[in-house]
C-alpha atoms as a PDB file:
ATOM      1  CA  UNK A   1     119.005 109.068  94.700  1.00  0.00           C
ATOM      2  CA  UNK A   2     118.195 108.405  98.597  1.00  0.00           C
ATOM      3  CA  UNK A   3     116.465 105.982 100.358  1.00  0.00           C
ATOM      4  CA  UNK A   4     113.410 108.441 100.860  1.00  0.00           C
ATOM      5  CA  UNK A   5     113.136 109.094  97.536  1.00  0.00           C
ATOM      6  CA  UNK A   6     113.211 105.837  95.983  1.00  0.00           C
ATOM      7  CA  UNK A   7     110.782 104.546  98.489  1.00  0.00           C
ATOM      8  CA  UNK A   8     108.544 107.464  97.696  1.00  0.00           C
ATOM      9  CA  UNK A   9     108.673 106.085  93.938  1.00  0.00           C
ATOM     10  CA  UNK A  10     107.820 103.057  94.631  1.00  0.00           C
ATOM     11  CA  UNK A  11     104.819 103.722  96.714  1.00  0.00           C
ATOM     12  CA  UNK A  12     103.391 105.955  94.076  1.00  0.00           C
ATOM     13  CA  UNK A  13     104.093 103.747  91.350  1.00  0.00           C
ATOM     14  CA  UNK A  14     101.585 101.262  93.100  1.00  0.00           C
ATOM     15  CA  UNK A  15      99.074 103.874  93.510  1.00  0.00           C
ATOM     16  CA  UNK A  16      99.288 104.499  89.888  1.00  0.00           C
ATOM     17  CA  UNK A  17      98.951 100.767  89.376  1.00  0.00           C
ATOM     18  CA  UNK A  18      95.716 100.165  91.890  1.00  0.00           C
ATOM     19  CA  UNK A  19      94.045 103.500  90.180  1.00  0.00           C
ATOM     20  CA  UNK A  20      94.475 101.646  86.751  1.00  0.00           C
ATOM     21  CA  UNK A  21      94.018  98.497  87.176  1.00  0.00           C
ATOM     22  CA  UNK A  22      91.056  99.052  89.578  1.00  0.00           C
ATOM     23  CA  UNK A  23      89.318 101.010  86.520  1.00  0.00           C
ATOM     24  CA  UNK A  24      89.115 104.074  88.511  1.00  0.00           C
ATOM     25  CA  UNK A  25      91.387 105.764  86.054  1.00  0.00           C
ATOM     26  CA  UNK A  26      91.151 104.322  82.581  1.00  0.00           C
ATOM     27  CA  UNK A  27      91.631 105.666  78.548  1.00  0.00           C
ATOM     28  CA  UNK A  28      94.404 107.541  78.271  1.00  0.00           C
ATOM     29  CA  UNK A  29      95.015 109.492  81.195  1.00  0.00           C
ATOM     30  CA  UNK A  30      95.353 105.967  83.112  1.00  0.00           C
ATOM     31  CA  UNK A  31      98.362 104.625  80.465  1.00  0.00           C
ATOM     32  CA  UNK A  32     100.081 107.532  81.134  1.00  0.00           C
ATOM     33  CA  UNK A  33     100.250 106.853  84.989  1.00  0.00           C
ATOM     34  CA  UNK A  34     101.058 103.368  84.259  1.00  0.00           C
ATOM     35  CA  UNK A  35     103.960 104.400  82.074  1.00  0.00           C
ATOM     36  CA  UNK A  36     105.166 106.741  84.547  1.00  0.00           C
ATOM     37  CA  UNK A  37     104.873 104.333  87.177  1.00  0.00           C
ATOM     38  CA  UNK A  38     107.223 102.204  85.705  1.00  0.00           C
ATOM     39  CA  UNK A  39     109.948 105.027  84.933  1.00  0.00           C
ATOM     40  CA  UNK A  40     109.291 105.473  88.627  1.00  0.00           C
ATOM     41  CA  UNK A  41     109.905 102.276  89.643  1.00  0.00           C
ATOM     42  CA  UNK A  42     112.731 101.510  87.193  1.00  0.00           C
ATOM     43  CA  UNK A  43     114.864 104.485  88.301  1.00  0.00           C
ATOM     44  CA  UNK A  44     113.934 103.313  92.125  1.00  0.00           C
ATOM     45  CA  UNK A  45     115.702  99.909  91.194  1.00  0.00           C
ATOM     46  CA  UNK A  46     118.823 101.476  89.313  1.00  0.00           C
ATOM     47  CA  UNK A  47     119.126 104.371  92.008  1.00  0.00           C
ATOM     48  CA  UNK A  48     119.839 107.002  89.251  1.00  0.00           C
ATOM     49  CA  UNK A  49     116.750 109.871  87.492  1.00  0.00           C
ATOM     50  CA  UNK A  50     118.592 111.222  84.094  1.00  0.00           C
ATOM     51  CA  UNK A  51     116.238 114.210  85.228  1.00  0.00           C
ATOM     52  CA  UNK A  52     117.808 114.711  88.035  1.00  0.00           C
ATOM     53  CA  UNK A  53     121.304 115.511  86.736  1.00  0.00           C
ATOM     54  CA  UNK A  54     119.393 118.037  84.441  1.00  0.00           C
ATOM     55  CA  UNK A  55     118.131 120.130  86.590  1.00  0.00           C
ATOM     56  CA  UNK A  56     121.018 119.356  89.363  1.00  0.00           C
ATOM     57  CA  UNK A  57     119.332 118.020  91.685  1.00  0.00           C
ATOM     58  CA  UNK A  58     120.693 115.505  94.427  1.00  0.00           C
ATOM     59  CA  UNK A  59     118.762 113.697  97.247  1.00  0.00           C
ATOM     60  CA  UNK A  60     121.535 111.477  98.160  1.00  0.00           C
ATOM     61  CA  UNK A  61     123.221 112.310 101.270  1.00  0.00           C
ATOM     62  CA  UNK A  62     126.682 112.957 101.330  1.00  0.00           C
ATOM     63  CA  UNK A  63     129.083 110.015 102.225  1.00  0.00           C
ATOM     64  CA  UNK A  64     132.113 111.512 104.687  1.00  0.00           C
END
């Protein structure tokens, strides 16, 4: 996973956390984000999405 992407994570991970906790997205729909947030920001931290290697997908660049 690269830098960009792990960063982008993160970021949205806190957006999913202000729209929650704020109350501007509550019930259901606002657990969900908050769960997803933290997948986000728990495959940020460990630099590897099991989804990724599913679907083949790399956004890592290349070392030389």
């Amino acid at each position: 996973m690269g830098n960009a992407d792990r960063i982008i994570r993160v970021l949205l991970a806190a957006v999913f956390a202000f729209l929650y906790f704020s109350g501007t997205v509550t019930g259901t729909l606002g657990l969900i984000l908050v769960i997803l947030g933290g997948v986000f920001v728990l495959t940020s931290l460990v630099s590897f999405c099991p989804l990724y290697t599913l679907v083949g997908l790399n956004t890592c660049p290349r070392k030389q």
